[in-house]
Every structure is written in C-alpha cells, then in structure tokens.
PDB file of N, CA and C in Angstrom:
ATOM      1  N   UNK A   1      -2.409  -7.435  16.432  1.00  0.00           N
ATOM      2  CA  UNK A   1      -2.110  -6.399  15.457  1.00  0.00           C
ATOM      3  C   UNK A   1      -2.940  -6.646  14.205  1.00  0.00           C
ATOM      4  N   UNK A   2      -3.425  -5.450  13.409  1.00  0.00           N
ATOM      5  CA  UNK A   2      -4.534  -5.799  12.614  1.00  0.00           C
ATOM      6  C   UNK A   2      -3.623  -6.201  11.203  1.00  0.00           C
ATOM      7  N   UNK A   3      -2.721  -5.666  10.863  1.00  0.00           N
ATOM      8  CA  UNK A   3      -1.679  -6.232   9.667  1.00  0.00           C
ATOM      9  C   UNK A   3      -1.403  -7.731   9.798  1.00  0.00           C
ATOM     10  N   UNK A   4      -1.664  -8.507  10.523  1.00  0.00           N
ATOM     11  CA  UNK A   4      -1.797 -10.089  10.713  1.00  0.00           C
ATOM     12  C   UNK A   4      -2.943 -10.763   9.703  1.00  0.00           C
ATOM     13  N   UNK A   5      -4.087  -9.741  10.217  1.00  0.00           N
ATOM     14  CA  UNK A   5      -5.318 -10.627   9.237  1.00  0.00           C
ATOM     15  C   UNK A   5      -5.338  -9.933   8.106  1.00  0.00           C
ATOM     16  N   UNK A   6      -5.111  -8.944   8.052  1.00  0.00           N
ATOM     17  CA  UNK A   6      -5.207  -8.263   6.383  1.00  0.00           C
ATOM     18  C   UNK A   6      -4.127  -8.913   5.616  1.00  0.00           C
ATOM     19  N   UNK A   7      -2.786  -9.085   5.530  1.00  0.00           N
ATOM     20  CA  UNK A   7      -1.889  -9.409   5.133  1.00  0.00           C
ATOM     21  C   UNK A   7      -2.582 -11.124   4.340  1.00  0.00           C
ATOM     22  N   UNK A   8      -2.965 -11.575   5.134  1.00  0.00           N
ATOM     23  CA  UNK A   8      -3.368 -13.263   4.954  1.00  0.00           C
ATOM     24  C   UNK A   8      -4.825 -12.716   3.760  1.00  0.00           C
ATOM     25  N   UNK A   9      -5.724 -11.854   3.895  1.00  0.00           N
ATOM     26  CA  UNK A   9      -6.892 -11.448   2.715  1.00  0.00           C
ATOM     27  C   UNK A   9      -6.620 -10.404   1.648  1.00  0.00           C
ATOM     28  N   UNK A  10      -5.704 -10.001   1.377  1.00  0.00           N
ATOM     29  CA  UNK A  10      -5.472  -9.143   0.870  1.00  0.00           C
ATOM     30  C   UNK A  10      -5.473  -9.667  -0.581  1.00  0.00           C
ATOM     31  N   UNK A  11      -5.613 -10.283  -1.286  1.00  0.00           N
ATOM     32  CA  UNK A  11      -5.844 -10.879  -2.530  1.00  0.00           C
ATOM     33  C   UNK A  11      -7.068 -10.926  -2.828  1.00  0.00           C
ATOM     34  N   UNK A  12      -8.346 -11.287  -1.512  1.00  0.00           N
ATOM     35  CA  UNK A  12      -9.632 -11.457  -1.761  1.00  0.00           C
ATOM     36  C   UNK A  12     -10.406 -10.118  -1.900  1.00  0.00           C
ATOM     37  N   UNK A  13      -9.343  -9.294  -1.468  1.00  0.00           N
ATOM     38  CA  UNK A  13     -10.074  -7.480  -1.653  1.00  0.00           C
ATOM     39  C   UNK A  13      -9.720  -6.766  -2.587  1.00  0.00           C
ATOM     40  N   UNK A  14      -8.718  -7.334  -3.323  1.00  0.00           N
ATOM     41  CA  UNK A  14      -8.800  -6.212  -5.122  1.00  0.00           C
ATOM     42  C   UNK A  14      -9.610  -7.300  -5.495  1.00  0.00           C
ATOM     43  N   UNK A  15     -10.200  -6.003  -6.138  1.00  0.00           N
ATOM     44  CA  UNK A  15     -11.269  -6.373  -7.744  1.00  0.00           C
ATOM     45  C   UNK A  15     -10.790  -7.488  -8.136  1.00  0.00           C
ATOM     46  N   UNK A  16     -11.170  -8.158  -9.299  1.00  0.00           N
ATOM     47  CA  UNK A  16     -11.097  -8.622 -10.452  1.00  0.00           C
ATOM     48  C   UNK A  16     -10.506  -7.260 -11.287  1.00  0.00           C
ATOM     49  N   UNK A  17      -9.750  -7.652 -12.173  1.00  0.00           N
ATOM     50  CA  UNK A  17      -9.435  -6.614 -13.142  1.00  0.00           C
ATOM     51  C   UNK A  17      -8.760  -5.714 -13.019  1.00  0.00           C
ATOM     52  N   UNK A  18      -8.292  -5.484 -11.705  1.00  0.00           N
ATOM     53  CA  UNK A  18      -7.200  -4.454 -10.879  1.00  0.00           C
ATOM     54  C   UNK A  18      -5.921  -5.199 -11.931  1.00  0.00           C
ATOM     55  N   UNK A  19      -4.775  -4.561 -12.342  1.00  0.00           N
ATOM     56  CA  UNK A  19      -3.530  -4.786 -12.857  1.00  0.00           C
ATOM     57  C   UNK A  19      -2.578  -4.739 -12.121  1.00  0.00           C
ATOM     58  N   UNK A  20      -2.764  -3.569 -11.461  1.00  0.00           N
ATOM     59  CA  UNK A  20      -1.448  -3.490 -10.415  1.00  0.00           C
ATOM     60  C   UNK A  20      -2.160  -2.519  -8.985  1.00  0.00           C
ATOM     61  N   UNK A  21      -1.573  -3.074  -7.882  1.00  0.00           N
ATOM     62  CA  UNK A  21      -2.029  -1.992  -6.259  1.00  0.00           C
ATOM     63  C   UNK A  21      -0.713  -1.331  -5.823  1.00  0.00           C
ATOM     64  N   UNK A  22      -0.957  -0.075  -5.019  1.00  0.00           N
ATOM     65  CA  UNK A  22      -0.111   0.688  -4.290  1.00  0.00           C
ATOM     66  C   UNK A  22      -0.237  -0.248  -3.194  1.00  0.00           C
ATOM     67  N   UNK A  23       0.555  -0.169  -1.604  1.00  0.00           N
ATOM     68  CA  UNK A  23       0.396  -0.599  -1.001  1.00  0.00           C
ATOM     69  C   UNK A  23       1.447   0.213   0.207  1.00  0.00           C
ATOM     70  N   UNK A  24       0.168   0.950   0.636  1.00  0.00           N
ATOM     71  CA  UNK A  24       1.194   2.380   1.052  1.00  0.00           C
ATOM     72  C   UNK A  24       1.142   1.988   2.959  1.00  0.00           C
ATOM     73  N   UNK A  25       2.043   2.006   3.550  1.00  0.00           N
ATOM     74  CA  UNK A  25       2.371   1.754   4.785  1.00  0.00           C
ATOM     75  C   UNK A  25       3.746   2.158   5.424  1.00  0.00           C
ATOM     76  N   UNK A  26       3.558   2.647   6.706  1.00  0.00           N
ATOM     77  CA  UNK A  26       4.597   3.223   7.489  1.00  0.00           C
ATOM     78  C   UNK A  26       5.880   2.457   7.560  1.00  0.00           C
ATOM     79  N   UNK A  27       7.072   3.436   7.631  1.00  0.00           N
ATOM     80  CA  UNK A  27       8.508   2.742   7.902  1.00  0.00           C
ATOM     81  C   UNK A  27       8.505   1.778   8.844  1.00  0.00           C
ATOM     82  N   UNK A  28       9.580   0.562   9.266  1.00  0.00           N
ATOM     83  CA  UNK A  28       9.623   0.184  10.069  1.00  0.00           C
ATOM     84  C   UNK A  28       8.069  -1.109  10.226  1.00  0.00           C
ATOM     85  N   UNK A  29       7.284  -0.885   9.435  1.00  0.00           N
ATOM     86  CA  UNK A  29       6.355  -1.989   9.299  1.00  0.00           C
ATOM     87  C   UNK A  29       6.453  -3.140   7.855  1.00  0.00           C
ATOM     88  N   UNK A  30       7.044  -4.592   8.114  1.00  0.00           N
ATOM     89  CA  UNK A  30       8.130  -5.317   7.245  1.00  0.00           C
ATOM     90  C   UNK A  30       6.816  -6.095   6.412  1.00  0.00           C
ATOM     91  N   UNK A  31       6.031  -5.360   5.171  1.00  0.00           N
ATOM     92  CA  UNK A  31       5.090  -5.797   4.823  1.00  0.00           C
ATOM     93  C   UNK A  31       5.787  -6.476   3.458  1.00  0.00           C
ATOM     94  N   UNK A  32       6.563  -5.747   2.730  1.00  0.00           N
ATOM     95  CA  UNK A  32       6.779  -6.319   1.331  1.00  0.00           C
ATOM     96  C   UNK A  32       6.994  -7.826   1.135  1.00  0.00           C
ATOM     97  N   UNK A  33       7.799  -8.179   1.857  1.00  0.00           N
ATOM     98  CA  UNK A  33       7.854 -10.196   1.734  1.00  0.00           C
ATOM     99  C   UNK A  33       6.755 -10.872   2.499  1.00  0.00           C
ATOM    100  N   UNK A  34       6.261  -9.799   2.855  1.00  0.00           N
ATOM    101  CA  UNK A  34       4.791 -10.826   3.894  1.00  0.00           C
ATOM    102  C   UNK A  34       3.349 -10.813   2.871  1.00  0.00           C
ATOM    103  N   UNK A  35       3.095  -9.945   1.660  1.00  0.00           N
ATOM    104  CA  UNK A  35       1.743  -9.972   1.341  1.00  0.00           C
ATOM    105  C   UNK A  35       2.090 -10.194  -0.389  1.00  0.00           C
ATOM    106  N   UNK A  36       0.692 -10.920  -0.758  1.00  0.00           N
ATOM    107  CA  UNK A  36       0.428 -11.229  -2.060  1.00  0.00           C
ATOM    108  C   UNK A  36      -0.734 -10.810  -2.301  1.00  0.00           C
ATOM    109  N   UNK A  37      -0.791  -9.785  -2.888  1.00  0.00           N
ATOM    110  CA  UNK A  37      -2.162  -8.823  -3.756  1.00  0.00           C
ATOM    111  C   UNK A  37      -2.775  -9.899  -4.673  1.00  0.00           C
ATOM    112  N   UNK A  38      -1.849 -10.722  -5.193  1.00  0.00           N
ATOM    113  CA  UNK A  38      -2.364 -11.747  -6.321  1.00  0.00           C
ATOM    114  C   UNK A  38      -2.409 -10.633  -7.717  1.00  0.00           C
ATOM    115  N   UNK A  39      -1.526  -9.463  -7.633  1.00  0.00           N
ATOM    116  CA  UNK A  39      -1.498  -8.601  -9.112  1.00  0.00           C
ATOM    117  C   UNK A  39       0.326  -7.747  -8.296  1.00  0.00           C
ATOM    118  N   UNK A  40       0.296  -7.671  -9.478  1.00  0.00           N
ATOM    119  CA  UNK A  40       2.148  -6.736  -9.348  1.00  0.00           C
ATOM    120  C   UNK A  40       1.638  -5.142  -8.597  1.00  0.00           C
ATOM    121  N   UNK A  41       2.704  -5.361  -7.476  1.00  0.00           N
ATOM    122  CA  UNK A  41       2.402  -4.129  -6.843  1.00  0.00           C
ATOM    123  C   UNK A  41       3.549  -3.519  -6.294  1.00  0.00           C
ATOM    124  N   UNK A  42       3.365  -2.239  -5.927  1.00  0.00           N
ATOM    125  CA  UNK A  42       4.462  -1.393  -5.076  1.00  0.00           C
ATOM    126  C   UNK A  42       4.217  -1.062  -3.686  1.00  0.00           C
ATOM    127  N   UNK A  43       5.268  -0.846  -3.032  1.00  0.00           N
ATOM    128  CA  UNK A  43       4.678  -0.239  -1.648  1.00  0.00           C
ATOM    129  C   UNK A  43       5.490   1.312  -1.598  1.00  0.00           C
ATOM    130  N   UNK A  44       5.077   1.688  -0.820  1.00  0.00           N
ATOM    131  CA  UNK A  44       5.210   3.335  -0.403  1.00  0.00           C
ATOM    132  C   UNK A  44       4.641   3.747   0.635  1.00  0.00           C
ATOM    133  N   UNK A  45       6.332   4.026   1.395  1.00  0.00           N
ATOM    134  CA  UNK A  45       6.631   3.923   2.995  1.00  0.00           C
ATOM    135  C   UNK A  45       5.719   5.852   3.315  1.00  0.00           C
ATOM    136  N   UNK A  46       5.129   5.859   3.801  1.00  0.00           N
ATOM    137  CA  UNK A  46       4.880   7.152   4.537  1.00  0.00           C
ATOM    138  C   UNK A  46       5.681   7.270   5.898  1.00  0.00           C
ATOM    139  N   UNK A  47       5.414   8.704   6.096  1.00  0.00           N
ATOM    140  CA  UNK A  47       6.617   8.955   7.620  1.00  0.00           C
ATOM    141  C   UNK A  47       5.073   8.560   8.884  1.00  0.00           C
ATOM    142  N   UNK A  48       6.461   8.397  10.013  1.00  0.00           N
ATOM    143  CA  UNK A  48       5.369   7.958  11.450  1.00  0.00           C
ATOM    144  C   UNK A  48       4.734   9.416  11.866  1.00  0.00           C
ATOM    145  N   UNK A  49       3.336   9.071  12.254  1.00  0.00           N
ATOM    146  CA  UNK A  49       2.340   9.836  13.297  1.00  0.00           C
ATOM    147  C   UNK A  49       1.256   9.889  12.227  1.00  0.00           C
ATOM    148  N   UNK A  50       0.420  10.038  12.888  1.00  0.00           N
ATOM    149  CA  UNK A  50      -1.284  10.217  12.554  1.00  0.00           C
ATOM    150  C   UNK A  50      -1.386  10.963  11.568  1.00  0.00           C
ATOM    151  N   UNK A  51      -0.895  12.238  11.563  1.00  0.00           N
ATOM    152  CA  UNK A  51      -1.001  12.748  10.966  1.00  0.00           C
ATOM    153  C   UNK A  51      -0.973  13.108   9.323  1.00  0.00           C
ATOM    154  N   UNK A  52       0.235  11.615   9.031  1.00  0.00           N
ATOM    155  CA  UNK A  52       0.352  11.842   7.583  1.00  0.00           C
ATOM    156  C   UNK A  52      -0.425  10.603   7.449  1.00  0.00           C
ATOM    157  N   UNK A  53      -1.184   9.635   8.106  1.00  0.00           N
ATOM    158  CA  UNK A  53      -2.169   8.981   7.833  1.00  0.00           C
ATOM    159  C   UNK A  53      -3.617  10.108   6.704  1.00  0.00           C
ATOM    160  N   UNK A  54      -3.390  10.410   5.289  1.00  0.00           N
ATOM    161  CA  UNK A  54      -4.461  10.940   5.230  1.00  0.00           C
ATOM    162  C   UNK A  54      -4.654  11.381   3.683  1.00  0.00           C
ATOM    163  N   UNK A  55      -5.809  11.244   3.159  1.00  0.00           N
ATOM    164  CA  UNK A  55      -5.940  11.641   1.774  1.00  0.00           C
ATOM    165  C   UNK A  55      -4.930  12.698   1.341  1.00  0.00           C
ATOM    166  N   UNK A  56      -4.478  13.462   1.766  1.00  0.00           N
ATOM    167  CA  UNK A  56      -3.729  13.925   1.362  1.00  0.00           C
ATOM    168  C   UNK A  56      -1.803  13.249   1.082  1.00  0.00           C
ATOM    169  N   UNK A  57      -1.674  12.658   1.547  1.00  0.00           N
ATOM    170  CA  UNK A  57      -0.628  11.779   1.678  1.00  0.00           C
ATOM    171  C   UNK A  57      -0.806  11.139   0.212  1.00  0.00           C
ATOM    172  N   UNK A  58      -2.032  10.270   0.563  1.00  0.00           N
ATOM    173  CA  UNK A  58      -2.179  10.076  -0.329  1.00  0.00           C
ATOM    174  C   UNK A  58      -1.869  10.501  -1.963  1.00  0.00           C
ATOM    175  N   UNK A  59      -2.731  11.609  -2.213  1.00  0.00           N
ATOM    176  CA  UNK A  59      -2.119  12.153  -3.337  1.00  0.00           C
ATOM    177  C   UNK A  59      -0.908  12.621  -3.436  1.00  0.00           C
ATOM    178  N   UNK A  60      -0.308  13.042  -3.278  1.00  0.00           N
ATOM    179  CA  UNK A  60       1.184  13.432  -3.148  1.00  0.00           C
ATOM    180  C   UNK A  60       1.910  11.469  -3.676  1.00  0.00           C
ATOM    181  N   UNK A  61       1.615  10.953  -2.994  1.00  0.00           N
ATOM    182  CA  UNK A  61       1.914   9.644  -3.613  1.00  0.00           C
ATOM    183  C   UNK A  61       1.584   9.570  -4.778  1.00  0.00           C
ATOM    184  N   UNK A  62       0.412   9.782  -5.271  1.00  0.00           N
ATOM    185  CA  UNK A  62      -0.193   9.313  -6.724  1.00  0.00           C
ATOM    186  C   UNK A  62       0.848  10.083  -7.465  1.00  0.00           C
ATOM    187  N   UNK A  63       0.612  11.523  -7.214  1.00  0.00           N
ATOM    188  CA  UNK A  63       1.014  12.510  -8.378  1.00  0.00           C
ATOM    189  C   UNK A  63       2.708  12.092  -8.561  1.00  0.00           C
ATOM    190  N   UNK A  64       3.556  11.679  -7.397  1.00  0.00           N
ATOM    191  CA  UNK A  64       4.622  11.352  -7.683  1.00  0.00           C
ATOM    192  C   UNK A  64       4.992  10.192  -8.298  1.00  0.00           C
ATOM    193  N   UNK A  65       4.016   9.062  -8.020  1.00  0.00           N
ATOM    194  CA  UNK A  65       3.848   7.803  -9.088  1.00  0.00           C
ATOM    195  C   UNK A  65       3.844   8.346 -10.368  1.00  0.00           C
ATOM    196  N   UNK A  66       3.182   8.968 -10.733  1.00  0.00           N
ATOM    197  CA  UNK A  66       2.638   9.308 -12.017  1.00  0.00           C
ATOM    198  C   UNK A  66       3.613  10.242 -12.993  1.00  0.00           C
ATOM    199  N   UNK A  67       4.581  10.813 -11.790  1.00  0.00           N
ATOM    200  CA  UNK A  67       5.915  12.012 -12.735  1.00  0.00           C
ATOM    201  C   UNK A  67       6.817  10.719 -12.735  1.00  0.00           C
ATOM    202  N   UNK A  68       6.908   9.708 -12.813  1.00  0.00           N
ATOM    203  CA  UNK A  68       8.000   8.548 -12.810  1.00  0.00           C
ATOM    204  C   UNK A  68       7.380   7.666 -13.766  1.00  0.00           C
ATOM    205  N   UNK A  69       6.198   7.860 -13.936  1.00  0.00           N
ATOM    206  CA  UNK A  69       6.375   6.589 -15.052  1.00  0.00           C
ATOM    207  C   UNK A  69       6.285   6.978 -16.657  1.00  0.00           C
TER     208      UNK A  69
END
C-alpha cells in the first residue's frame, strides 16, 4: 500500500517555510496518529470513489477552511 512509504517521508516533502498542511484523505484510512508533517496540520476526510478524488474536491475544502477561520 502506497500510504506506508509516504506516511514515513512526509516531513521531507513540505517546503521549508510551510506553517501549517491540509492533509486530505478518504474515510476509513487511519492516517492522523500515523504521520508527522514536522508543521501543525489538519486532515480532511473526503467521501469513497474516484470520483471525488479531484481538484475540485479540493477547493470546496479550501473555501470551507477559509469560512471557519
């Protein structure tokens, strides 16, 4: 499963200078106590199938980050 090796690099792939990461992944996949960004982050569960895999998902995330803070 590819969430094995990313989980273990995931600190070495933000920037420098990043403050905080999203860390957007499907229900039912138990990432929050498994990864360290090495910066304060959130996660945000999307629903299952391909389909909401997609820039658009995406935004809809941002813009709702952004009416909350």
């Amino acid at each position: 499963m590819l969430v094995h090796g990313v989980v273990h690099e995931l600190a070495s792939l933000v920037p420098s200078g990043v403050r905080r990461v999203a860390v957007i992944t499907q229900a039912g996949i138990p990432l929050r106590d498994r990864i360290d960004p090495g910066v304060p982050f959130e996660v945000h569960e999307i629903p299952d199938g391909e389909h909401t895999k997609s820039l658009a998902t995406v935004e809809t995330l941002c813009r709702r980050d952004r009416k909350s803070t």
